[in-house]
N, C-alpha and C. Protein backbone atom coordinates (compact mmCIF):
# COMPACT_ATOMS: atom_id res chain seq x y z
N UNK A 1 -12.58 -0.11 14.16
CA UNK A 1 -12.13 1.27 14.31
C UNK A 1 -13.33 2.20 14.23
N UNK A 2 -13.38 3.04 15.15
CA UNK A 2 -14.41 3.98 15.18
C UNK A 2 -14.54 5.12 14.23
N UNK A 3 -13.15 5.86 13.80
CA UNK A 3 -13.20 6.51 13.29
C UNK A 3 -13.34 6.41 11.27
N UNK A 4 -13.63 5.09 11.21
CA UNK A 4 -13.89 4.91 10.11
C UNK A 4 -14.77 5.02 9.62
N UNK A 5 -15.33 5.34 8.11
CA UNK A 5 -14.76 5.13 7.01
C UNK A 5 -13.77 6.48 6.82
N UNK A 6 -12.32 6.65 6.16
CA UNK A 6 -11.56 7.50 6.15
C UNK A 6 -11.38 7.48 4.39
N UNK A 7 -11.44 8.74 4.00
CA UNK A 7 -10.87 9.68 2.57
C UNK A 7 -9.63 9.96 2.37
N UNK A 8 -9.36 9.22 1.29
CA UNK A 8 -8.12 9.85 0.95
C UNK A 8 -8.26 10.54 -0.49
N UNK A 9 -7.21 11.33 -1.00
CA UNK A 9 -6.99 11.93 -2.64
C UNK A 9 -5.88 11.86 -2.71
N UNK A 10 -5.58 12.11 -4.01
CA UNK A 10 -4.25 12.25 -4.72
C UNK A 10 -4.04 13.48 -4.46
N UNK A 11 -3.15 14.16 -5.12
CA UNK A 11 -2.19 15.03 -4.82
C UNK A 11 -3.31 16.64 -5.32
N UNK A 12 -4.04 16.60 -6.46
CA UNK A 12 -5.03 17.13 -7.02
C UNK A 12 -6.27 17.09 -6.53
N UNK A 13 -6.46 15.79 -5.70
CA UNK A 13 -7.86 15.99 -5.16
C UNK A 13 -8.82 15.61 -5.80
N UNK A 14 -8.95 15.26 -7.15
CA UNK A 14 -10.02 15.10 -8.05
C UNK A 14 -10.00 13.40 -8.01
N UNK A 15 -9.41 12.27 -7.30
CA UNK A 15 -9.36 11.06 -7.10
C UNK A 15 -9.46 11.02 -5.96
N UNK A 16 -10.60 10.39 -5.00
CA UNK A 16 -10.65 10.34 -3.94
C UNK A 16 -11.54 8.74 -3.60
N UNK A 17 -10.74 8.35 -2.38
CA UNK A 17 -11.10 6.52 -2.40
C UNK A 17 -10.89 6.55 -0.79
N UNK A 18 -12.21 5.76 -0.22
CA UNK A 18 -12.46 5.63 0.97
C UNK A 18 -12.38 4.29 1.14
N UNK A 19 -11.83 3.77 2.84
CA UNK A 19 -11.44 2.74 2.91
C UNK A 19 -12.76 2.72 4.38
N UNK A 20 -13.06 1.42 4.62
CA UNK A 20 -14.19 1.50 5.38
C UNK A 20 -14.01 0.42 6.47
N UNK A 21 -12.32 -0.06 6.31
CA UNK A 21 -11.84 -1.08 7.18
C UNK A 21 -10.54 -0.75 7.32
N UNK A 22 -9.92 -1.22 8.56
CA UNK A 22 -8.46 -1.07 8.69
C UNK A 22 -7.25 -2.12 7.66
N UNK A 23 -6.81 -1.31 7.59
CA UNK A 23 -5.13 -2.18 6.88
C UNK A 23 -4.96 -3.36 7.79
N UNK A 24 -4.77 -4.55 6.91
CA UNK A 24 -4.39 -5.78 7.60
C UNK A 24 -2.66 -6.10 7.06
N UNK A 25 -2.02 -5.00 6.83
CA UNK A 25 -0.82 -5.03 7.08
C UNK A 25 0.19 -3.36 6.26
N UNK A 26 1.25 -3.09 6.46
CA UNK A 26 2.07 -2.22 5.61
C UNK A 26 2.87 -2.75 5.30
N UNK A 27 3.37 -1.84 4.47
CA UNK A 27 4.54 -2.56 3.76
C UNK A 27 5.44 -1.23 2.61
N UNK A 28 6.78 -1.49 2.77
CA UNK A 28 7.64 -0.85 2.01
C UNK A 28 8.38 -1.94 0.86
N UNK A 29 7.48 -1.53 -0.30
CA UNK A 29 8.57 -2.02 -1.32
C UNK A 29 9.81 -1.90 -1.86
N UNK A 30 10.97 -2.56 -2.08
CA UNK A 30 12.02 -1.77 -2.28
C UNK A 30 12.61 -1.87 -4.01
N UNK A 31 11.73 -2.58 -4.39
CA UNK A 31 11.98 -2.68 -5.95
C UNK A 31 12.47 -1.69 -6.82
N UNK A 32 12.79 -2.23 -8.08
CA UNK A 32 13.27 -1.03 -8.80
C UNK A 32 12.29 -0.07 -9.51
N UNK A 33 11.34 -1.26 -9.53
CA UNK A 33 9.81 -1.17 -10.27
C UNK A 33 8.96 0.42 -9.37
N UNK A 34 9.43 0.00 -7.82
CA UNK A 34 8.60 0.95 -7.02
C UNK A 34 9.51 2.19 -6.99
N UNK A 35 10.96 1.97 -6.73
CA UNK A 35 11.83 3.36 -6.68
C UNK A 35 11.05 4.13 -8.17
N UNK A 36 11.20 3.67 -8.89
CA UNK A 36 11.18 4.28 -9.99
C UNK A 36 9.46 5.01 -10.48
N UNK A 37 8.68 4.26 -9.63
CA UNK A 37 7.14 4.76 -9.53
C UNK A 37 7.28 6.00 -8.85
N UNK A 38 7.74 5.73 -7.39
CA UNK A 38 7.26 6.95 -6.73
C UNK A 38 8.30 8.02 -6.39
N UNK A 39 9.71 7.78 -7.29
CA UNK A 39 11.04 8.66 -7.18
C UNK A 39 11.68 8.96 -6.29
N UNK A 40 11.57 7.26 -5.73
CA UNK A 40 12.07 7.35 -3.89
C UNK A 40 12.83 6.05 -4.01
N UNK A 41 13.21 5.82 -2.16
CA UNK A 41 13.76 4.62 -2.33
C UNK A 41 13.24 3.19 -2.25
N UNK A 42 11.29 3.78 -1.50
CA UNK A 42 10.66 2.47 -1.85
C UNK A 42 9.31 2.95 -2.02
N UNK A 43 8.43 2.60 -2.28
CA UNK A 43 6.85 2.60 -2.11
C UNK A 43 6.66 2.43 -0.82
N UNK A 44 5.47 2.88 -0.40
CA UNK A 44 4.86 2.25 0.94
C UNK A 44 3.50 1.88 0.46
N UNK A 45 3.17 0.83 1.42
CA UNK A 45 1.52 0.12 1.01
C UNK A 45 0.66 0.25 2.37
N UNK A 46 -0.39 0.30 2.20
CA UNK A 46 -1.07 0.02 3.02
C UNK A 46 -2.23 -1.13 2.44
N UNK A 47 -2.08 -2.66 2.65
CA UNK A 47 -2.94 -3.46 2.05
C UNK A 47 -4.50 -3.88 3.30
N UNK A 48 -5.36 -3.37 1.92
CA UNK A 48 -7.26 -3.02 2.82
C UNK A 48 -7.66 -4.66 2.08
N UNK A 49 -8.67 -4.81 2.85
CA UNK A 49 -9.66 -6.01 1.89
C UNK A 49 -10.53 -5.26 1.19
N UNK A 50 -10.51 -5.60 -0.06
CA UNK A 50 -11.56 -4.87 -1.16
C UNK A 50 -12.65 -4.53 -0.60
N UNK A 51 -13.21 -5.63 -0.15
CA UNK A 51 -14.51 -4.72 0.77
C UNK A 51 -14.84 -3.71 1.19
N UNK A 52 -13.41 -3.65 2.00
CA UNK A 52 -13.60 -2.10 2.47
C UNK A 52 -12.72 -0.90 1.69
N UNK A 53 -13.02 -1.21 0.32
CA UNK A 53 -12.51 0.00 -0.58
C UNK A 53 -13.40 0.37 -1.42
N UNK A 54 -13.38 1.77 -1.71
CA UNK A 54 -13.85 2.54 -3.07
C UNK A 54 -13.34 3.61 -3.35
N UNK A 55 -13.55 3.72 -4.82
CA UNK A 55 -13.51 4.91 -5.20
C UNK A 55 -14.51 6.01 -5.29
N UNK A 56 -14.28 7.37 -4.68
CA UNK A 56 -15.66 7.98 -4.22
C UNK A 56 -16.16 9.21 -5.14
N UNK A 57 -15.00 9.74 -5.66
CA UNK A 57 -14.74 10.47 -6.78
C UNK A 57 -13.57 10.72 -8.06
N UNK A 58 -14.06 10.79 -8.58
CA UNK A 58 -12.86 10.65 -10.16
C UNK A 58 -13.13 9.51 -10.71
N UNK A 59 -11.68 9.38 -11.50
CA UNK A 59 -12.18 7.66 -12.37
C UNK A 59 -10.61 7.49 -12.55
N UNK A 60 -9.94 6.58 -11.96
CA UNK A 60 -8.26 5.94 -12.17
C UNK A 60 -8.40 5.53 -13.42
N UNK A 61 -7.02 5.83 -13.53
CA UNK A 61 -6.52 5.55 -14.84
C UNK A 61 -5.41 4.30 -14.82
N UNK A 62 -5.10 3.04 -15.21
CA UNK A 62 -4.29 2.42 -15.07
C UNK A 62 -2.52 3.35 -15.81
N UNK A 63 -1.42 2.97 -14.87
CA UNK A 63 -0.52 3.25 -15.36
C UNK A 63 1.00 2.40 -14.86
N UNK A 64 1.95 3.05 -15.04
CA UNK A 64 2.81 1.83 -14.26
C UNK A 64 2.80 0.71 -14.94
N UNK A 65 2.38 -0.59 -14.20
CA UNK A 65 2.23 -1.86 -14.29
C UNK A 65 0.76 -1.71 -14.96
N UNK A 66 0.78 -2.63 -15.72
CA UNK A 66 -0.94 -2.78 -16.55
C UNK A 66 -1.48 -4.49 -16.58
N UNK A 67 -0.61 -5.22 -15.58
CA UNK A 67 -0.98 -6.48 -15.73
C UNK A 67 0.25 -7.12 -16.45
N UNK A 68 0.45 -8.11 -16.29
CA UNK A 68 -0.64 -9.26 -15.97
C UNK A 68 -0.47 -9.62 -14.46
N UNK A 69 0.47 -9.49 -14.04
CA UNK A 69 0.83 -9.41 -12.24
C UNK A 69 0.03 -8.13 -11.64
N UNK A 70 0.08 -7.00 -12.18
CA UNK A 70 -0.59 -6.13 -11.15
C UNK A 70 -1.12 -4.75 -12.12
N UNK A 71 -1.74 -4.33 -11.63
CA UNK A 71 -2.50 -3.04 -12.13
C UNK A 71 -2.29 -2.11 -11.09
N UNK A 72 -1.44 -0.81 -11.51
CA UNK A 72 -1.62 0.41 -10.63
C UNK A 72 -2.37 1.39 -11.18
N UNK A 73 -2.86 2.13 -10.13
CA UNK A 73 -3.84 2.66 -10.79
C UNK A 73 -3.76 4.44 -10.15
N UNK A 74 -3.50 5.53 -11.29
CA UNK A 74 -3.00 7.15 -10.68
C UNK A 74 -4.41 7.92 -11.01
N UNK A 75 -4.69 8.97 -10.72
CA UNK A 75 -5.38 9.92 -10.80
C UNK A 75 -5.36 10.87 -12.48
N UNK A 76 -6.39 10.62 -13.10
CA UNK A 76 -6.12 10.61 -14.55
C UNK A 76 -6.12 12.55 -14.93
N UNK A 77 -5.90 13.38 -13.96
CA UNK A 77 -5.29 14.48 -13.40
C UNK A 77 -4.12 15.19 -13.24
N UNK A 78 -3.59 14.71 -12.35
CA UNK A 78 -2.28 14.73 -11.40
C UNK A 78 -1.29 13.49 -11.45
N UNK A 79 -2.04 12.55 -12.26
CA UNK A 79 -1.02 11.19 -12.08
C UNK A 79 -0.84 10.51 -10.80
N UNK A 80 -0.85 10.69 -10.01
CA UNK A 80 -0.46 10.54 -8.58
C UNK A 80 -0.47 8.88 -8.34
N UNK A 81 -0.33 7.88 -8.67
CA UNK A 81 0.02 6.65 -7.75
C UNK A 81 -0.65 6.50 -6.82
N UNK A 82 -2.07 5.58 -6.92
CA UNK A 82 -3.14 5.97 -5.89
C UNK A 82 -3.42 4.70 -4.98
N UNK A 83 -3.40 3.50 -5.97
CA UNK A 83 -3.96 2.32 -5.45
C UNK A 83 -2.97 1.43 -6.71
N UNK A 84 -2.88 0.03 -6.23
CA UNK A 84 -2.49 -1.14 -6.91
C UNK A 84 -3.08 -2.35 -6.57
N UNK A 85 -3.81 -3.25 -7.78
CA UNK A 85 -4.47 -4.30 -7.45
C UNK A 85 -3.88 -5.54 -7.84
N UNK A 86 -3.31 -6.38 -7.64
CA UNK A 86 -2.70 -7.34 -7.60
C UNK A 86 -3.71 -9.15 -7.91
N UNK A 87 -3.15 -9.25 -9.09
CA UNK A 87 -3.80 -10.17 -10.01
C UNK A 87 -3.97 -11.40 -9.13
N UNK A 88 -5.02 -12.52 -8.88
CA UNK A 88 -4.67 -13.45 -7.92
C UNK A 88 -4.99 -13.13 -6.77
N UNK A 89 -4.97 -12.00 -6.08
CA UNK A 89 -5.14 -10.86 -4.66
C UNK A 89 -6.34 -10.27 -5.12
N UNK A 90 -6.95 -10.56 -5.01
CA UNK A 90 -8.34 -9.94 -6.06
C UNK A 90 -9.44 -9.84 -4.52
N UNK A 91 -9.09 -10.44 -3.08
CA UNK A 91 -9.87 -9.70 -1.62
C UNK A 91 -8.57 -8.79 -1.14
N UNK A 92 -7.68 -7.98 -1.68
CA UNK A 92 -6.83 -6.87 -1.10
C UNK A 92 -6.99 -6.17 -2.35
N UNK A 93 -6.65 -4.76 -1.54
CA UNK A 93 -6.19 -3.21 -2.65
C UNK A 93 -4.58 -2.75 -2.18
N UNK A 94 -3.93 -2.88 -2.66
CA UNK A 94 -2.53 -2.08 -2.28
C UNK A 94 -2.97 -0.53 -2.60
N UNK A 95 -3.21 0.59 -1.09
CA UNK A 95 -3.31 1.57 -1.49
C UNK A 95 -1.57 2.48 -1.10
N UNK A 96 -1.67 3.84 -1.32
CA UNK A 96 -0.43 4.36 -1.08
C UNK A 96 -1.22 5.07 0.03
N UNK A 97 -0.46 4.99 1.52
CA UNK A 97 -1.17 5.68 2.56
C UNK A 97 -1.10 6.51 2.68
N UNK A 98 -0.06 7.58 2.12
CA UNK A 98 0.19 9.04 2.12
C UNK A 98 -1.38 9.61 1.36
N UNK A 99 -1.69 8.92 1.32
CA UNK A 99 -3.33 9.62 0.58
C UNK A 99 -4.26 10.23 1.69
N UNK A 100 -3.58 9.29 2.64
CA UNK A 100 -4.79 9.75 4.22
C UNK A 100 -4.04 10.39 4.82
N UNK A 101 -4.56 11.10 5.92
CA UNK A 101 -3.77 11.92 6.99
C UNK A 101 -4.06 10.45 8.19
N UNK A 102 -3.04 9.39 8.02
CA UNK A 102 -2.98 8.31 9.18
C UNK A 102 -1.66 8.52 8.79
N UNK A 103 -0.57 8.76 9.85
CA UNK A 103 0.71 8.23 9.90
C UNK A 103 0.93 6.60 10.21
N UNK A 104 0.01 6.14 11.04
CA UNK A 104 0.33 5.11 11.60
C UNK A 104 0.35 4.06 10.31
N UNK A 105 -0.85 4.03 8.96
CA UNK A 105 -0.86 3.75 7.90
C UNK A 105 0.38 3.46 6.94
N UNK A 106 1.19 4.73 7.28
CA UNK A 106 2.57 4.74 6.38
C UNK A 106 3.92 3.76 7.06
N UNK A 107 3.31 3.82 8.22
CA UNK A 107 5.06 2.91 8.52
C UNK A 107 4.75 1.62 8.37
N UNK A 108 5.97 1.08 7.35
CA UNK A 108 5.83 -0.08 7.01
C UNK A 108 5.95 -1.08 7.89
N UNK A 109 5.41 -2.29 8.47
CA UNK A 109 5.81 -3.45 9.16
C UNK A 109 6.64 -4.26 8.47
N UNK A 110 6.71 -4.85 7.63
CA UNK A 110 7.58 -5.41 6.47
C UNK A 110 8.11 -4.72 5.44
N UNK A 111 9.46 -5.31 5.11
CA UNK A 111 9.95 -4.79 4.00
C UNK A 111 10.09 -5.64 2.80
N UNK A 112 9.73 -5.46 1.57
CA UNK A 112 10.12 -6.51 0.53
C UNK A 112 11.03 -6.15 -0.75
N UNK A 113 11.44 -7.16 -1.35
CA UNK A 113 12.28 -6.86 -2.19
C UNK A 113 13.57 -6.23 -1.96
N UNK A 114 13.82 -6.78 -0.58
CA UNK A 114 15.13 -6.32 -0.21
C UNK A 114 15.99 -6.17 -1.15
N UNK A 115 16.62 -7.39 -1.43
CA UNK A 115 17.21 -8.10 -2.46
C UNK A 115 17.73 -6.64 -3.89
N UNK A 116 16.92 -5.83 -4.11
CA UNK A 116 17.31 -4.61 -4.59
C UNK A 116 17.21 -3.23 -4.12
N UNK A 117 17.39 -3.36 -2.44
CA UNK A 117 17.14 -1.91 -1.89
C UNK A 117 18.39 -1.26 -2.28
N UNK A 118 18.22 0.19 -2.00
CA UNK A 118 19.77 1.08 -1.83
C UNK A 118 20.17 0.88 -0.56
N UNK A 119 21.77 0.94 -0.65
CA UNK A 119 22.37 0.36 0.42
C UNK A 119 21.90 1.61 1.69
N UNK A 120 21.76 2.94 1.29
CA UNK A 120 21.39 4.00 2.64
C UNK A 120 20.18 3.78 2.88
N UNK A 121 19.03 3.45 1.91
CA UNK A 121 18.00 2.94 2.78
C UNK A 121 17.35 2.36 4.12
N UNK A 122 16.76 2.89 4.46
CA UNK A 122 16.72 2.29 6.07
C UNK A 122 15.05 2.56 6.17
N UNK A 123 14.49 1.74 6.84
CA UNK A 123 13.11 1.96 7.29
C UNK A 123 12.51 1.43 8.90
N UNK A 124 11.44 1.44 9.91
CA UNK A 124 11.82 1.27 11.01
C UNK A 124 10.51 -0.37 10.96
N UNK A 125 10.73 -1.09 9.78
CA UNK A 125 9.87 -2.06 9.71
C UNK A 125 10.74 -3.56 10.32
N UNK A 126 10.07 -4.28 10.54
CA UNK A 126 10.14 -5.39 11.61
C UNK A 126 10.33 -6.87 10.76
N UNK A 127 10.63 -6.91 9.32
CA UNK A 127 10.67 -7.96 9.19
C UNK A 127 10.91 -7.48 7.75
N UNK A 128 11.87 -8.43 7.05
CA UNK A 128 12.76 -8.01 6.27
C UNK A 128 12.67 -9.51 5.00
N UNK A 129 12.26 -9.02 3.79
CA UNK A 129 12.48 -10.23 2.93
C UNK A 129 13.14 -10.00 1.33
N UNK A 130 14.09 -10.72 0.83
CA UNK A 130 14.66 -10.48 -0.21
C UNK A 130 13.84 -10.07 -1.29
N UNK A 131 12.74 -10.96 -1.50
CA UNK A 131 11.44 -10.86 -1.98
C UNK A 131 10.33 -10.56 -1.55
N UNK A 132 8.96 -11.50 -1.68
CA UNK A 132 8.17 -11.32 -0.67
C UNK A 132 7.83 -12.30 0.05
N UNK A 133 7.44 -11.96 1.25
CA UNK A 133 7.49 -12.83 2.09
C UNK A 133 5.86 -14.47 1.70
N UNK A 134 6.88 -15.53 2.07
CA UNK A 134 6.22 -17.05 2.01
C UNK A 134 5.32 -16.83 2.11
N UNK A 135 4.22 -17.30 1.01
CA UNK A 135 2.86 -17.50 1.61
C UNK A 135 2.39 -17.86 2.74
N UNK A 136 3.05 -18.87 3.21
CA UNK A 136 2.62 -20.04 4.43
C UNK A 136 3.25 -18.87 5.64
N UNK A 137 3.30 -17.55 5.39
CA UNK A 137 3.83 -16.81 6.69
C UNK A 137 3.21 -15.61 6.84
N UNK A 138 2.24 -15.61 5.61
CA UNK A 138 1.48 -14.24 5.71
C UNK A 138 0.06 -14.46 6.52
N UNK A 139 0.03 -15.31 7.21
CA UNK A 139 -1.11 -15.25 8.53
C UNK A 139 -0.40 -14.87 9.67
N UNK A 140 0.67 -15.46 9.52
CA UNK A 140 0.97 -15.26 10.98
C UNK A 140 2.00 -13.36 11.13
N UNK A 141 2.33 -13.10 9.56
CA UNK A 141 2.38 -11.77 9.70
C UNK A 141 1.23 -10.69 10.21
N UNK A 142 -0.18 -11.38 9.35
CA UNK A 142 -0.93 -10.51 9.54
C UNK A 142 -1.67 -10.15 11.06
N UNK A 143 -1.09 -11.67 11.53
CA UNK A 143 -1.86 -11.17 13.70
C UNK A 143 -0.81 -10.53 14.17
N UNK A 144 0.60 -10.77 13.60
CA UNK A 144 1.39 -9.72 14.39
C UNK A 144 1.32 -8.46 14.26
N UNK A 145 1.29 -8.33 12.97
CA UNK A 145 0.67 -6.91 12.37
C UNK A 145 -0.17 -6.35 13.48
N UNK A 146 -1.25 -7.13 13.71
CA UNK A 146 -2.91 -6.84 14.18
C UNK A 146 -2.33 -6.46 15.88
N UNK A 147 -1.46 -7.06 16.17
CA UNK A 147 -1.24 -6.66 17.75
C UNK A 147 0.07 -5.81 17.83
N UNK A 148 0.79 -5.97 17.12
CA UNK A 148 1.63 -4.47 16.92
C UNK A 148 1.22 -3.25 17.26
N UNK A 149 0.08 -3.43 15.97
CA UNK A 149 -0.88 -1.78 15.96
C UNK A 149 -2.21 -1.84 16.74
N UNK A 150 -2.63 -2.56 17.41
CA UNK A 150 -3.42 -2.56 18.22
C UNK A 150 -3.79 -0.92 19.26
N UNK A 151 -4.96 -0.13 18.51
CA UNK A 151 -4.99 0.71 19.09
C UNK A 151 -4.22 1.67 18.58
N UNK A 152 -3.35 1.90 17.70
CA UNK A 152 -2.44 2.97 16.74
C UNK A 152 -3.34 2.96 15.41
N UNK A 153 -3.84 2.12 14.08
CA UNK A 153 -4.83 2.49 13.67
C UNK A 153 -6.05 3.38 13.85
């Protein structure tokens, strides 16, 4: 992508984390864990390879989840729900894409945690799992992903 490396902030601005590679997938969580994070009916993700992440200003504060499965991490400011790093996943960042001005970032391709969505919930993502989706299926999510958005990144 040409137009990269891209800035995002929290809601305050004083947390700001640049990604220096494209999302190798989205995703809408539908957990109770995430309704209840972001006071909606799911989270959205945008998952980067660490590589191409930093933080460029401020200093996160862990909150939410603190481990041992995952660490989220808000703006020690504004609070804001910025990024989540996932224990084990230690070459991805789960960021929240509403941080960037990319729409294409926010729509989820997958949905997870069906299994506890609200029944009016609706999202316009392409693949649907009670949980999360099989290991042994997240390659072949991630080229569909890759030619989905081909050129929309």
């Amino acid at each position: 992508m040409s137009d990269l490396p891209a800035t995002g902030a929290c809601r305050c601005g004083a947390l700001q984390i640049e990604v220096s590679a494209p999302p190798i997938m989205t995703a809408a969580c539908h957990c109770r864990g995430c309704q209840k994070m972001s006071a909606s009916a799911f989270s959205l993700t945008a998952m980067v390879p660490a590589a191409g992440f930093r933080v460029v200003a401020g200093t996160p504060v862990q909150g939410g989840i603190k481990g041992p499965v995952c660490s989220h991490f808000h703006c020690a400011a504004c609070f804001s729900w910025v990024f989540t790093r996932i224990t084990g996943m230690d070459d991805l960042v789960n960021i929240r894409p509403t941080m960037f001005d990319r729409p294409a970032w926010c729509e989820p391709f997958i949905e997870t945690l069906c299994a506890e969505k609200l029944s009016w919930a609706s999202t316009p993502a392409r693949h649907r799992f009670d949980g999360f989706p099989p290991e042994d299926s997240f390659a072949d999510l991630m080229a569909a992903f890759g030619d989905a958005m081909a050129g929309r990144l």
